[in-house]
PDB file of N, CA and C in Angstrom:
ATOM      1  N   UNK A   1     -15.352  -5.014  38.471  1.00  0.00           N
ATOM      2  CA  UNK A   1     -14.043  -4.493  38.829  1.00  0.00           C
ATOM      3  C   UNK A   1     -13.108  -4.670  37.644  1.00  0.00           C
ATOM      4  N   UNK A   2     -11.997  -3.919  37.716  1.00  0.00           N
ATOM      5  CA  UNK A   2     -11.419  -3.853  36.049  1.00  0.00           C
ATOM      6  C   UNK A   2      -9.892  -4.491  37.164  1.00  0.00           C
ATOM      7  N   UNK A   3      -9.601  -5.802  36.511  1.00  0.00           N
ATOM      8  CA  UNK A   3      -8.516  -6.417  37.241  1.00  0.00           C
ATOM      9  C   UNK A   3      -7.173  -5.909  36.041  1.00  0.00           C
ATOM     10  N   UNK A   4      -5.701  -5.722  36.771  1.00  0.00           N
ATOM     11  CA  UNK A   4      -4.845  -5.508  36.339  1.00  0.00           C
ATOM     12  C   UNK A   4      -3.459  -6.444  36.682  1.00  0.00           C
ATOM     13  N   UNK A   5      -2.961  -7.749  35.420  1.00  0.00           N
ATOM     14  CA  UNK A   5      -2.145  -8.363  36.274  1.00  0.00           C
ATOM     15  C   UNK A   5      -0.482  -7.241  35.779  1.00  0.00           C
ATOM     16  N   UNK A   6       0.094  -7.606  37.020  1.00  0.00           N
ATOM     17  CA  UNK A   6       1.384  -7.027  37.627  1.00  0.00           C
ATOM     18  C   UNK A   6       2.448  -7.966  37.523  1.00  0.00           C
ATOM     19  N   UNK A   7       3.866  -7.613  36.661  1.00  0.00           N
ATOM     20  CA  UNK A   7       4.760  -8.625  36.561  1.00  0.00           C
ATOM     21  C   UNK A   7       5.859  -7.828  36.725  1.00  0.00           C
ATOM     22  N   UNK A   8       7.075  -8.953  37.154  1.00  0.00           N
ATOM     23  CA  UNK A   8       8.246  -8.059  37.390  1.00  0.00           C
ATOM     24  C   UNK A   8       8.597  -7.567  38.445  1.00  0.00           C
ATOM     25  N   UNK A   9       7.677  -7.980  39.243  1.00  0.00           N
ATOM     26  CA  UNK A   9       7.899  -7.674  41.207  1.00  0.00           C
ATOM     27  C   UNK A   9       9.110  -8.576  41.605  1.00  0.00           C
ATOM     28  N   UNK A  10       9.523  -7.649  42.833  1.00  0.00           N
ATOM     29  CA  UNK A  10      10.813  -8.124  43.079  1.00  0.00           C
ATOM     30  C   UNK A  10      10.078  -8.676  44.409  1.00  0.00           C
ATOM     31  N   UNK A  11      10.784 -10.092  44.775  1.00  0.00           N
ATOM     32  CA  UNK A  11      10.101 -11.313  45.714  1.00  0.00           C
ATOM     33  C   UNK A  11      10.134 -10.269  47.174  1.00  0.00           C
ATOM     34  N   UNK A  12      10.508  -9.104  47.922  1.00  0.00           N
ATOM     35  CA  UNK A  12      10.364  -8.346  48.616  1.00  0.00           C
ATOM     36  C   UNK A  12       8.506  -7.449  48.572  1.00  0.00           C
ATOM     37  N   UNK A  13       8.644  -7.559  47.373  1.00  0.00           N
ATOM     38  CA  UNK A  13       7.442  -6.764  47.288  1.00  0.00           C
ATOM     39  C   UNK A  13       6.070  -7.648  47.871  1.00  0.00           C
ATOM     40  N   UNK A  14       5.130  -7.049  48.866  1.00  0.00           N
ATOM     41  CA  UNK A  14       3.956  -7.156  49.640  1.00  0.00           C
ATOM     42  C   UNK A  14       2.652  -7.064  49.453  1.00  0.00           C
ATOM     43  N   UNK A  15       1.510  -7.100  49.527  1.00  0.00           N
ATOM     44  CA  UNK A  15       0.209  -6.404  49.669  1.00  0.00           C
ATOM     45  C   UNK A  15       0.296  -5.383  49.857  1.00  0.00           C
ATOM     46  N   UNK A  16       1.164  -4.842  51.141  1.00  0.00           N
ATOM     47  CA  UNK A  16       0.785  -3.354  51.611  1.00  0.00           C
ATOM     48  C   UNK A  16       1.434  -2.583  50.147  1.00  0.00           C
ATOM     49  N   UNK A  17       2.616  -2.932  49.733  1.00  0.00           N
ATOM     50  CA  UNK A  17       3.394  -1.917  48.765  1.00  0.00           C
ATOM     51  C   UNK A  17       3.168  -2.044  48.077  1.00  0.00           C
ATOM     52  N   UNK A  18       2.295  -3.181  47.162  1.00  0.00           N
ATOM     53  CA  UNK A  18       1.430  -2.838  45.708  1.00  0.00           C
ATOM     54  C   UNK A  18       0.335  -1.852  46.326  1.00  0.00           C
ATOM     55  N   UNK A  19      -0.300  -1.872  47.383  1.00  0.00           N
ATOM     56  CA  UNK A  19      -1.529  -1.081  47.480  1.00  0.00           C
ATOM     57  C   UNK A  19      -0.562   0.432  47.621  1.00  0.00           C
ATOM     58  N   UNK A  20       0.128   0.641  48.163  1.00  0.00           N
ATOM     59  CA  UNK A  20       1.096   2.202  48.033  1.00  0.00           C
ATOM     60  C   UNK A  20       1.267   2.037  46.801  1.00  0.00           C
ATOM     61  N   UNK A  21       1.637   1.830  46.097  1.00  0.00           N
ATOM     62  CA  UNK A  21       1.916   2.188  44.740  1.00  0.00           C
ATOM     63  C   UNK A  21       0.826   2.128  43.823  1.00  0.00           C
ATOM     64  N   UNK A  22       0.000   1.111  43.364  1.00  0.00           N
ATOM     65  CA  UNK A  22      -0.999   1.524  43.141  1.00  0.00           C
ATOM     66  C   UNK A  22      -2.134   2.266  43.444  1.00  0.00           C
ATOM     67  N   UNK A  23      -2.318   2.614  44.672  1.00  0.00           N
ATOM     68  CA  UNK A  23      -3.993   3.625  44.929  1.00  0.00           C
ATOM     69  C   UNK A  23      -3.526   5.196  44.707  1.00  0.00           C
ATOM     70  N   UNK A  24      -2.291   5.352  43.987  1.00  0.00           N
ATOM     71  CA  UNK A  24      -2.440   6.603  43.344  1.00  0.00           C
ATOM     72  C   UNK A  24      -3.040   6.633  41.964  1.00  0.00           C
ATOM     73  N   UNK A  25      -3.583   5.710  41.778  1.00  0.00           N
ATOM     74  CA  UNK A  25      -4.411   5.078  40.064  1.00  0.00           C
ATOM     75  C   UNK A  25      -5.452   5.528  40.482  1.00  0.00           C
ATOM     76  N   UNK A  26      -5.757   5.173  41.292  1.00  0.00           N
ATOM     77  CA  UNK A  26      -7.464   4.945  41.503  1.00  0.00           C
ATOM     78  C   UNK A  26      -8.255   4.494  42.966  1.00  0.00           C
ATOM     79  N   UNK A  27      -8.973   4.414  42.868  1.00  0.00           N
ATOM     80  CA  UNK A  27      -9.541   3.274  43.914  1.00  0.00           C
ATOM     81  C   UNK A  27      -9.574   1.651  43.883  1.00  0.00           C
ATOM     82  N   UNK A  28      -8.524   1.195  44.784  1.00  0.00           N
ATOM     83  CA  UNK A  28      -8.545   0.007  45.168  1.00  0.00           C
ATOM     84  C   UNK A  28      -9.428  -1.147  44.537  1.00  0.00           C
ATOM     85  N   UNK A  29      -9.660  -1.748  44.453  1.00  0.00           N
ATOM     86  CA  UNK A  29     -10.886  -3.023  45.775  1.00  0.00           C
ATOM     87  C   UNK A  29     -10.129  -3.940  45.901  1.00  0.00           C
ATOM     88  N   UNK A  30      -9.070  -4.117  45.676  1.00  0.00           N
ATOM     89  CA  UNK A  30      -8.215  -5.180  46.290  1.00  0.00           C
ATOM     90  C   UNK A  30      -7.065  -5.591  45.599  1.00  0.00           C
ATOM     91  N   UNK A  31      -6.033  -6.067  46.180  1.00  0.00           N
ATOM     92  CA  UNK A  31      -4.579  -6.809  45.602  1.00  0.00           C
ATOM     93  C   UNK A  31      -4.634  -8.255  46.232  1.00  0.00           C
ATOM     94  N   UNK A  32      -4.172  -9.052  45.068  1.00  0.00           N
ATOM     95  CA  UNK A  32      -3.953 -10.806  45.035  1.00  0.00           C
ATOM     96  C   UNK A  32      -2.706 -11.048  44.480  1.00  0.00           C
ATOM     97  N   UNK A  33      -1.951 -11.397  45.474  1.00  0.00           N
ATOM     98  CA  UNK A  33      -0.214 -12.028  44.820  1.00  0.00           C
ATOM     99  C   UNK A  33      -0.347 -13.434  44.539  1.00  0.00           C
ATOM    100  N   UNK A  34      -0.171 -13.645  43.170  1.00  0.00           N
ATOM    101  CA  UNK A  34      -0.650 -14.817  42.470  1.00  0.00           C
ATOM    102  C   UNK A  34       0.682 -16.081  42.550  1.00  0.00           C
ATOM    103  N   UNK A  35       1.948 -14.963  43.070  1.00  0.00           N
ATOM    104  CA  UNK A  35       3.109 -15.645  42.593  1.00  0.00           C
ATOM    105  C   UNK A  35       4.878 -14.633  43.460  1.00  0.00           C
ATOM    106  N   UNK A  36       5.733 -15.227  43.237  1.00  0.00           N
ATOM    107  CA  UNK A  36       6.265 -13.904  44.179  1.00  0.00           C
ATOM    108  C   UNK A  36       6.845 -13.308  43.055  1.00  0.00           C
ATOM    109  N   UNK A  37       6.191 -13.104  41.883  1.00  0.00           N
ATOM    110  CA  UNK A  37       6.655 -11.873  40.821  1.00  0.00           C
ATOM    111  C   UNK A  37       5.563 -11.284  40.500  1.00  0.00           C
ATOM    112  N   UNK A  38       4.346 -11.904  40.787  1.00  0.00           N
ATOM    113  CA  UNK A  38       3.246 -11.656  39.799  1.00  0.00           C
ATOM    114  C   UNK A  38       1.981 -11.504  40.905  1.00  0.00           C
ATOM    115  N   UNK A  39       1.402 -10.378  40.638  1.00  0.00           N
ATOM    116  CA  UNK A  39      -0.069  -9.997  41.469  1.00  0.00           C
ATOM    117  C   UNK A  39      -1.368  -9.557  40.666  1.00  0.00           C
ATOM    118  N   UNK A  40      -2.413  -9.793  41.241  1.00  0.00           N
ATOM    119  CA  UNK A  40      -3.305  -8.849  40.601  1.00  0.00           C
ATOM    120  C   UNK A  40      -4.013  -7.985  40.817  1.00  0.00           C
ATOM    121  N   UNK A  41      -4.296  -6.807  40.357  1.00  0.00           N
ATOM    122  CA  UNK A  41      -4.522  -5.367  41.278  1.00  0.00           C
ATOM    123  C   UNK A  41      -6.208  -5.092  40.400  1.00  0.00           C
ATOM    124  N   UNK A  42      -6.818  -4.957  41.682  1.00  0.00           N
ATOM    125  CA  UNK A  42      -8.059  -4.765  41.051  1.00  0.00           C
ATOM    126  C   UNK A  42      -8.415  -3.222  41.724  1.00  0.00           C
ATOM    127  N   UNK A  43      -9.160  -2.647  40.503  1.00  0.00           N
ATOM    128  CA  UNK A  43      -9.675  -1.496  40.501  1.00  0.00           C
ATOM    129  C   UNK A  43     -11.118  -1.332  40.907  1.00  0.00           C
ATOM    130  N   UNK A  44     -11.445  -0.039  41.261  1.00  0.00           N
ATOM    131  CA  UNK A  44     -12.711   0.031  40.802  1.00  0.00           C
ATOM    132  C   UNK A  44     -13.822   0.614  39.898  1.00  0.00           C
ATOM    133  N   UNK A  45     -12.665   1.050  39.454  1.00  0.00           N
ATOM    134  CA  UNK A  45     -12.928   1.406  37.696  1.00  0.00           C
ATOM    135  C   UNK A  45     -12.041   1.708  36.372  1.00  0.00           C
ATOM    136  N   UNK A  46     -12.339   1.723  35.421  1.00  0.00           N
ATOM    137  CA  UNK A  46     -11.911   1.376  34.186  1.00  0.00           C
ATOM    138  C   UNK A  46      -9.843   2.440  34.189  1.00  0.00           C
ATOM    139  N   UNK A  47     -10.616   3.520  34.707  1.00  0.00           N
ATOM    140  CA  UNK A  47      -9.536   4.984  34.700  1.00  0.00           C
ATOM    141  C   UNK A  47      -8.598   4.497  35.647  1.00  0.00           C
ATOM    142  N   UNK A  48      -9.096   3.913  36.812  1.00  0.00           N
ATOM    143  CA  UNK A  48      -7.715   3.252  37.423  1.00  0.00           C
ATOM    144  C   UNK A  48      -6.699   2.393  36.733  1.00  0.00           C
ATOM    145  N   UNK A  49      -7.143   1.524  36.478  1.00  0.00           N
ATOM    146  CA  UNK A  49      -6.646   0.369  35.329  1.00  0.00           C
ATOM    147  C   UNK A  49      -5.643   0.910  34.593  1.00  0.00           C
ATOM    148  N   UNK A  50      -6.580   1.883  34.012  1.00  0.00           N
ATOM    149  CA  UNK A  50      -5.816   2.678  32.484  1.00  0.00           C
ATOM    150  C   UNK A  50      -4.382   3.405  32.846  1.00  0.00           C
ATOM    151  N   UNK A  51      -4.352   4.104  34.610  1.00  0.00           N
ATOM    152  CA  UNK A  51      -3.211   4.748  34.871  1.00  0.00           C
ATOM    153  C   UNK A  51      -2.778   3.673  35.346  1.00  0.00           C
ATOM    154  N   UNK A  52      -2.806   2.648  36.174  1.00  0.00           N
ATOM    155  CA  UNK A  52      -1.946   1.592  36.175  1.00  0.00           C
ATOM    156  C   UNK A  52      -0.668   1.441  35.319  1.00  0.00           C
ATOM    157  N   UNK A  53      -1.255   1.359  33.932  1.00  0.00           N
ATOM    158  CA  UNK A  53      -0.164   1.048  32.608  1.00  0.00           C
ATOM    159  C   UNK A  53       0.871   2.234  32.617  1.00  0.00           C
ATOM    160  N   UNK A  54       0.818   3.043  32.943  1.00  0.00           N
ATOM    161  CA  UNK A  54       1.467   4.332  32.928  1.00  0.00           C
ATOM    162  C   UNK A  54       2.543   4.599  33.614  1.00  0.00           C
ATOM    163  N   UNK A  55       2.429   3.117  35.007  1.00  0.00           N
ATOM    164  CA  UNK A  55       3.639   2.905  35.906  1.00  0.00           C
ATOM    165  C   UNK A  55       4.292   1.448  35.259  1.00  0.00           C
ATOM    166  N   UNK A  56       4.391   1.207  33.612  1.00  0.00           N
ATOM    167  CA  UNK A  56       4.974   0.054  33.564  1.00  0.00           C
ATOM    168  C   UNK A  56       6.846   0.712  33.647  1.00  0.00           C
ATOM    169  N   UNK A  57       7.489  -0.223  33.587  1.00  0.00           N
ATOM    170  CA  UNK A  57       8.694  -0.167  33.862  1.00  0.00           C
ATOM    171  C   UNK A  57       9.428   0.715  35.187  1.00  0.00           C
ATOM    172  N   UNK A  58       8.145   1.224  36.199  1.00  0.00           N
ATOM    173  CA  UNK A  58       8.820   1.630  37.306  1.00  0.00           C
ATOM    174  C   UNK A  58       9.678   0.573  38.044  1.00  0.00           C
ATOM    175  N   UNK A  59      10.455   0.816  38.505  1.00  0.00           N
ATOM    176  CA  UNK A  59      11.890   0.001  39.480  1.00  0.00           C
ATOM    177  C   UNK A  59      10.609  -0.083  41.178  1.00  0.00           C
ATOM    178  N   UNK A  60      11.086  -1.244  41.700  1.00  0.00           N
ATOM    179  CA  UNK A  60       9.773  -1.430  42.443  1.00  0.00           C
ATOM    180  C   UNK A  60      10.219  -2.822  43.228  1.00  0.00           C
ATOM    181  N   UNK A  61      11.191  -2.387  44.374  1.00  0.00           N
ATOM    182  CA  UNK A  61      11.375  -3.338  45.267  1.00  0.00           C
ATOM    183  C   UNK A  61      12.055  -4.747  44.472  1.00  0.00           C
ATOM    184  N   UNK A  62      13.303  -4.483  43.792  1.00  0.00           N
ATOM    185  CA  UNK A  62      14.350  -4.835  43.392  1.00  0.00           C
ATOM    186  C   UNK A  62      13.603  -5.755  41.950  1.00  0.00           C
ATOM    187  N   UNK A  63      12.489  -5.375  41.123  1.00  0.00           N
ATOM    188  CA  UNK A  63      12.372  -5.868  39.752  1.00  0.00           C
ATOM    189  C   UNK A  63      11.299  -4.278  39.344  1.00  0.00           C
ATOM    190  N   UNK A  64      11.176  -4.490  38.072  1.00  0.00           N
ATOM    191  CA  UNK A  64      10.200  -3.313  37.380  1.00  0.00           C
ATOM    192  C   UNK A  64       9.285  -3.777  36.805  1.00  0.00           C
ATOM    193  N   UNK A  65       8.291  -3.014  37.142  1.00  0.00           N
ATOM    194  CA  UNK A  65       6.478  -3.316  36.682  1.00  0.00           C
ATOM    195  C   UNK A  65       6.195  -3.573  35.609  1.00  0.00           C
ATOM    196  N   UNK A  66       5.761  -4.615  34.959  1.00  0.00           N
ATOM    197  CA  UNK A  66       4.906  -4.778  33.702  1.00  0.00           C
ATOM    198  C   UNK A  66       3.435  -4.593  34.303  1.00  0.00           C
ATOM    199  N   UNK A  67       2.640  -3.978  33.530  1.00  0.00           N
ATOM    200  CA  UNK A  67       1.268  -4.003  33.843  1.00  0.00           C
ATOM    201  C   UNK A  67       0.421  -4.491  32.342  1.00  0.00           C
ATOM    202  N   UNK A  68      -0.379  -5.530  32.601  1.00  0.00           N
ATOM    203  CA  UNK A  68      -1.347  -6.187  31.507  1.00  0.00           C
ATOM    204  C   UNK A  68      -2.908  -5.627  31.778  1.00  0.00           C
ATOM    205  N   UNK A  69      -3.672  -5.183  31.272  1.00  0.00           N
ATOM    206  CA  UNK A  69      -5.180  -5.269  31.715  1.00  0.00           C
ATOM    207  C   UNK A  69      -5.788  -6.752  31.389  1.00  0.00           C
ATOM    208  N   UNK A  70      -6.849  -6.785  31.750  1.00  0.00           N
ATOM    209  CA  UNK A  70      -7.345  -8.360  32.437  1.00  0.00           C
ATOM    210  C   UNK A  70      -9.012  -8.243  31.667  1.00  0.00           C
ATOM    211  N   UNK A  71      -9.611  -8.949  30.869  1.00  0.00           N
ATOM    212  CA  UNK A  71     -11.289  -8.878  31.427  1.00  0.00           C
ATOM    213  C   UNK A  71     -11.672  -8.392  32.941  1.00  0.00           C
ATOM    214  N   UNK A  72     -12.677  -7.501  32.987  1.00  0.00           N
ATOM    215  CA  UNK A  72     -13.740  -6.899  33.385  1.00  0.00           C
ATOM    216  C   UNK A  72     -14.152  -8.405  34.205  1.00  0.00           C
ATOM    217  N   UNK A  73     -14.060  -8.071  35.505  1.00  0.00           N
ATOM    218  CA  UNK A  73     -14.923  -8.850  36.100  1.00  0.00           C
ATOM    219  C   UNK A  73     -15.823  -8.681  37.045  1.00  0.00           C
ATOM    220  N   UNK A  74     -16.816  -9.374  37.591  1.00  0.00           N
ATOM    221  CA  UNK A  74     -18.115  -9.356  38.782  1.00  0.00           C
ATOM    222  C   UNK A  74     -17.406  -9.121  39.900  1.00  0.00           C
ATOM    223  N   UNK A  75     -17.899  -8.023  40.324  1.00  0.00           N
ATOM    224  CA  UNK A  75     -17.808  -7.199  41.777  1.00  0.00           C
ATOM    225  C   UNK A  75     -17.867  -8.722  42.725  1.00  0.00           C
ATOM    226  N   UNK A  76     -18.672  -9.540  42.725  1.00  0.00           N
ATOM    227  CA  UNK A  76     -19.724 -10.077  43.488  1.00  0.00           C
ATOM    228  C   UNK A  76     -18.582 -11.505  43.614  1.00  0.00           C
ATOM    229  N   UNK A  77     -18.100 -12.110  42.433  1.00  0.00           N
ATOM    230  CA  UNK A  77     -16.937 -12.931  42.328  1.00  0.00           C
ATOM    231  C   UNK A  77     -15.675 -12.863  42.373  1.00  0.00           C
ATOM    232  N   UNK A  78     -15.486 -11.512  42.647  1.00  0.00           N
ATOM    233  CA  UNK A  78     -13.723 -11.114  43.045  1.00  0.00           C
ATOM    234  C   UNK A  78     -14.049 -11.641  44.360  1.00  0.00           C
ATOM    235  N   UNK A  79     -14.965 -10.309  44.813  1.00  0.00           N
ATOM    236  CA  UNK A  79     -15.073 -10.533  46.498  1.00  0.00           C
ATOM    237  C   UNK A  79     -14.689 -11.896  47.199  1.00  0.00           C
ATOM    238  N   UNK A  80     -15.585 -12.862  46.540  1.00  0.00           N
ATOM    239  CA  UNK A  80     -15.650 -14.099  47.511  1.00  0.00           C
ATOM    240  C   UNK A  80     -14.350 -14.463  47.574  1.00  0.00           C
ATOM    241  N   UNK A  81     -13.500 -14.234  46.185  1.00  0.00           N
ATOM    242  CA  UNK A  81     -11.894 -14.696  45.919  1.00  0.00           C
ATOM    243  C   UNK A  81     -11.225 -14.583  47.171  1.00  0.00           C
ATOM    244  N   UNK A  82     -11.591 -13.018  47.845  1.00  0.00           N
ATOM    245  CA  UNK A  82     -10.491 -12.061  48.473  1.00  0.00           C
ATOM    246  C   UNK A  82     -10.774 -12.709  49.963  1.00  0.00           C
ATOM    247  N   UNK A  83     -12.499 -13.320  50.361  1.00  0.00           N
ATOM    248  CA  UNK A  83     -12.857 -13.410  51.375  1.00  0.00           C
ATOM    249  C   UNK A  83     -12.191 -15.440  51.631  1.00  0.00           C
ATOM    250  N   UNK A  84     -12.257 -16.083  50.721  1.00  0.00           N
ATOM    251  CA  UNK A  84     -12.008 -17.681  50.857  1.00  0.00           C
ATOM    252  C   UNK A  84     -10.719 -18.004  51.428  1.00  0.00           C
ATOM    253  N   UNK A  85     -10.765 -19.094  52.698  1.00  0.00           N
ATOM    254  CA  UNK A  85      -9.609 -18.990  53.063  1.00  0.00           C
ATOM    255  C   UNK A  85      -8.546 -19.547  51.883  1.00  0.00           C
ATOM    256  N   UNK A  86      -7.675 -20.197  51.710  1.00  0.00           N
ATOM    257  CA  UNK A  86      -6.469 -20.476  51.044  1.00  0.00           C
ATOM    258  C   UNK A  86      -6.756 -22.004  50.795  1.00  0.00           C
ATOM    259  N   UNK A  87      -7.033 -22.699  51.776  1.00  0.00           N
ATOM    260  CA  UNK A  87      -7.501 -24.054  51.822  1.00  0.00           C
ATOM    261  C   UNK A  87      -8.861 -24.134  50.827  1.00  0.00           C
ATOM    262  N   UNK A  88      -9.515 -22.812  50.725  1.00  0.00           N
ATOM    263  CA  UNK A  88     -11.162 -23.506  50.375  1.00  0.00           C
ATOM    264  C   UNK A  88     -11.069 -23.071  48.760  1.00  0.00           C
ATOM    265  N   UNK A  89      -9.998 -22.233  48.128  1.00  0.00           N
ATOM    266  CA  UNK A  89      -9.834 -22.061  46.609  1.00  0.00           C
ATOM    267  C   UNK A  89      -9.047 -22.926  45.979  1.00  0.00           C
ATOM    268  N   UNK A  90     -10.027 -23.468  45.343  1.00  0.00           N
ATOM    269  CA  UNK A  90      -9.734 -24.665  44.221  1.00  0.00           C
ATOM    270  C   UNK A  90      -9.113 -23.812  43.105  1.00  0.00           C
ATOM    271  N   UNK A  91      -7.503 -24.432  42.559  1.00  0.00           N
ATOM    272  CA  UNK A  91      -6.832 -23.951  41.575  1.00  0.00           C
ATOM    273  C   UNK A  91      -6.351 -25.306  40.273  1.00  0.00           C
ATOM    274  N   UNK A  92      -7.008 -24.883  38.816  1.00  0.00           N
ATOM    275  CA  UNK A  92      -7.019 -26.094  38.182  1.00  0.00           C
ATOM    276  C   UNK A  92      -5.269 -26.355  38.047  1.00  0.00           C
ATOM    277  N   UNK A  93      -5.523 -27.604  37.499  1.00  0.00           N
ATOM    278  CA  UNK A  93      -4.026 -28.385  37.059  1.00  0.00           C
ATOM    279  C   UNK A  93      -4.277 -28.718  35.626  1.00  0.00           C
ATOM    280  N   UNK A  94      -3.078 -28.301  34.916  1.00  0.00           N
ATOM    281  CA  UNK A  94      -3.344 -29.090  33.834  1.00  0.00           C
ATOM    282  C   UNK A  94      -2.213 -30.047  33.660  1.00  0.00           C
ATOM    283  N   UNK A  95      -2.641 -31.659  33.274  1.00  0.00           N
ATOM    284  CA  UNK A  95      -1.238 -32.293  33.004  1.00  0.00           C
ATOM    285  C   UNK A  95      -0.372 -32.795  31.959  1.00  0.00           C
ATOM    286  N   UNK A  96       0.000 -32.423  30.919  1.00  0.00           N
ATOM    287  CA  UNK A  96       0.400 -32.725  29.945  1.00  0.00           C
ATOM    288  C   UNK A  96       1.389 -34.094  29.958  1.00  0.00           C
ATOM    289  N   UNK A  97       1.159 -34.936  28.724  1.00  0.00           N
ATOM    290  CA  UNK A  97       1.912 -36.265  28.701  1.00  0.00           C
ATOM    291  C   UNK A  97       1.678 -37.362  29.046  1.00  0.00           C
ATOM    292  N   UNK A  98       0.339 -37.331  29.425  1.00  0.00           N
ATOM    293  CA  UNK A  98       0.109 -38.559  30.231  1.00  0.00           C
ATOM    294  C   UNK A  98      -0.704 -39.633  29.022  1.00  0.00           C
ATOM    295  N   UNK A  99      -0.417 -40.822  29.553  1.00  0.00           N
ATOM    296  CA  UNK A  99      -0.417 -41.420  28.355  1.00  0.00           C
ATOM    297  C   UNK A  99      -2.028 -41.564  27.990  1.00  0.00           C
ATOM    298  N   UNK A 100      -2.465 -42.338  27.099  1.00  0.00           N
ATOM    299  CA  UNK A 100      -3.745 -42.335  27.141  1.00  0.00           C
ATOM    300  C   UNK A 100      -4.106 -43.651  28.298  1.00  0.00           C
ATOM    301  N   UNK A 101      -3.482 -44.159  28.085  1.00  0.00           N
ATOM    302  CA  UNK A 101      -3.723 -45.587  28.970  1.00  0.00           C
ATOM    303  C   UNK A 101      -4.070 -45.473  30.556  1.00  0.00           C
ATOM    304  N   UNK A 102      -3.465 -44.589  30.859  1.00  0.00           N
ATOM    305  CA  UNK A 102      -3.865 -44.293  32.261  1.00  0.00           C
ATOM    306  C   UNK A 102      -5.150 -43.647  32.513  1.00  0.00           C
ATOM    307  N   UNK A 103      -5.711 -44.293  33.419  1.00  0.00           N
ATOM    308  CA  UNK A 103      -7.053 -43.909  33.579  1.00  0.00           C
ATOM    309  C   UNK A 103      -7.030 -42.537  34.729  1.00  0.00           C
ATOM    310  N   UNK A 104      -8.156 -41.792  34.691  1.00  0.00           N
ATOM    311  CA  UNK A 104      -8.812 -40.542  35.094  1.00  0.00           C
ATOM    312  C   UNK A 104      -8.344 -40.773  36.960  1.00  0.00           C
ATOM    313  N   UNK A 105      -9.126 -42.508  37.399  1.00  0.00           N
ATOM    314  CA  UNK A 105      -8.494 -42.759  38.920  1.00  0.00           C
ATOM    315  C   UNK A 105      -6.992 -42.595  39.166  1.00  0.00           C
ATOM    316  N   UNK A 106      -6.475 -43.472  38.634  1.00  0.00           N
ATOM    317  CA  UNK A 106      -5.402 -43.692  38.535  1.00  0.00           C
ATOM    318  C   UNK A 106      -4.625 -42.500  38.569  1.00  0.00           C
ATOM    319  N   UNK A 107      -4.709 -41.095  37.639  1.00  0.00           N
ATOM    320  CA  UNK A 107      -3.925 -40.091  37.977  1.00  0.00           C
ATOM    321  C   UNK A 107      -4.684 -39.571  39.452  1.00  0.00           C
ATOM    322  N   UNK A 108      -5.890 -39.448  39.961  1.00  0.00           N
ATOM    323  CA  UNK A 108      -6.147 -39.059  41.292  1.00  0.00           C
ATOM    324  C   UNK A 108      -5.216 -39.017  42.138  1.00  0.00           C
ATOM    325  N   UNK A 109      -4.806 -40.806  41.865  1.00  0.00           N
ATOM    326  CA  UNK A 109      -4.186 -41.513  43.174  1.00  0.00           C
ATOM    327  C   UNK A 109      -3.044 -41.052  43.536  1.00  0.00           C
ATOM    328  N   UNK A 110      -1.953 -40.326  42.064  1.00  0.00           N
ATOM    329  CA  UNK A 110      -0.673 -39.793  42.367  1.00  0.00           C
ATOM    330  C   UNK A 110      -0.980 -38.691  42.886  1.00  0.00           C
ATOM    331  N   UNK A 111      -1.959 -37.729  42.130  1.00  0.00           N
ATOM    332  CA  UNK A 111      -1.993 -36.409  42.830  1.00  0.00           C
ATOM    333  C   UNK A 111      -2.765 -36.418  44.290  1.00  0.00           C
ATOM    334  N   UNK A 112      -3.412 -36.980  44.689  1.00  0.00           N
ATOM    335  CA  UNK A 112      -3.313 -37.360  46.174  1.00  0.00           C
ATOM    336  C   UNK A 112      -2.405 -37.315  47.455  1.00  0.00           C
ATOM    337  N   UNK A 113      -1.185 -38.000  46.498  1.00  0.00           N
ATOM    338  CA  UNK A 113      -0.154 -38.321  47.470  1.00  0.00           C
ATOM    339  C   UNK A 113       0.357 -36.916  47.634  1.00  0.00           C
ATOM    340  N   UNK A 114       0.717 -35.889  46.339  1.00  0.00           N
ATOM    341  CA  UNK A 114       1.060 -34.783  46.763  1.00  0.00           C
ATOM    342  C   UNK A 114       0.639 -33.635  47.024  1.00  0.00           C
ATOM    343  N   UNK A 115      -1.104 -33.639  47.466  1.00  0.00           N
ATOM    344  CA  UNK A 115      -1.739 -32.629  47.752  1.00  0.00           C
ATOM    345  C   UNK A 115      -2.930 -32.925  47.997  1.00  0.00           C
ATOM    346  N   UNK A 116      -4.115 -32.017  48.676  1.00  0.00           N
ATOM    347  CA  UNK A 116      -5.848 -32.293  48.416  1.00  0.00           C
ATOM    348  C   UNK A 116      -6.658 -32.916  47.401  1.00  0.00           C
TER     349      UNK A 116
END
């Protein structure tokens, strides 16, 4: 699938209204709102993608579209993305600053307190 990330969405904007606005590109296989500005619109082929870019700076539910193309990815590994509940997708952290002294447990234990 040829993924396309989307920036510049105005926090109104949905699933349903990226898929209206985008499936005049192409064919679908799915939309992922990563953020409430930012989504990612996957195609199902290259020519979708490509007209994607063609709607950058449309006005679009109170912000305007940036469109980036993405690596090419497995049909087979989007899917599971789209199918996992919310609870079962693991999203990394990175933590900058931490001293060296603190050990690997030790940061667990804080991030524990504020999440899985």
């Amino acid at each position: 699938v040829f993924p396309v990330l989307v920036r510049g969405l105005g926090e109104a904007a949905d699933q349903e209204d990226l898929e209206d606005l985008f499936s005049e590109c192409g064919g679908l296989f799915g939309v992922r709102k990563v953020s409430k500005s930012r989504s990612i619109v996957y195609f199902d082929d290259r020519k979708g993608a490509l007209l994607a870019a063609k709607l950058n700076g449309t006005a679009f539910e109170g912000g305007a579209v940036r469109c980036s193309s993405l690596a090419v990815e497995n049909a087979s590994s989007v899917q599971k993305f789209f199918t996992q509940k919310d609870s079962e997708v693991h999203y990394p952290v990175v933590l900058n600053g931490v001293p060296p002294e603190v050990s690997a447990e030790e940061v667990r234990a804080v991030c524990s307190k504020i999440g899985p």
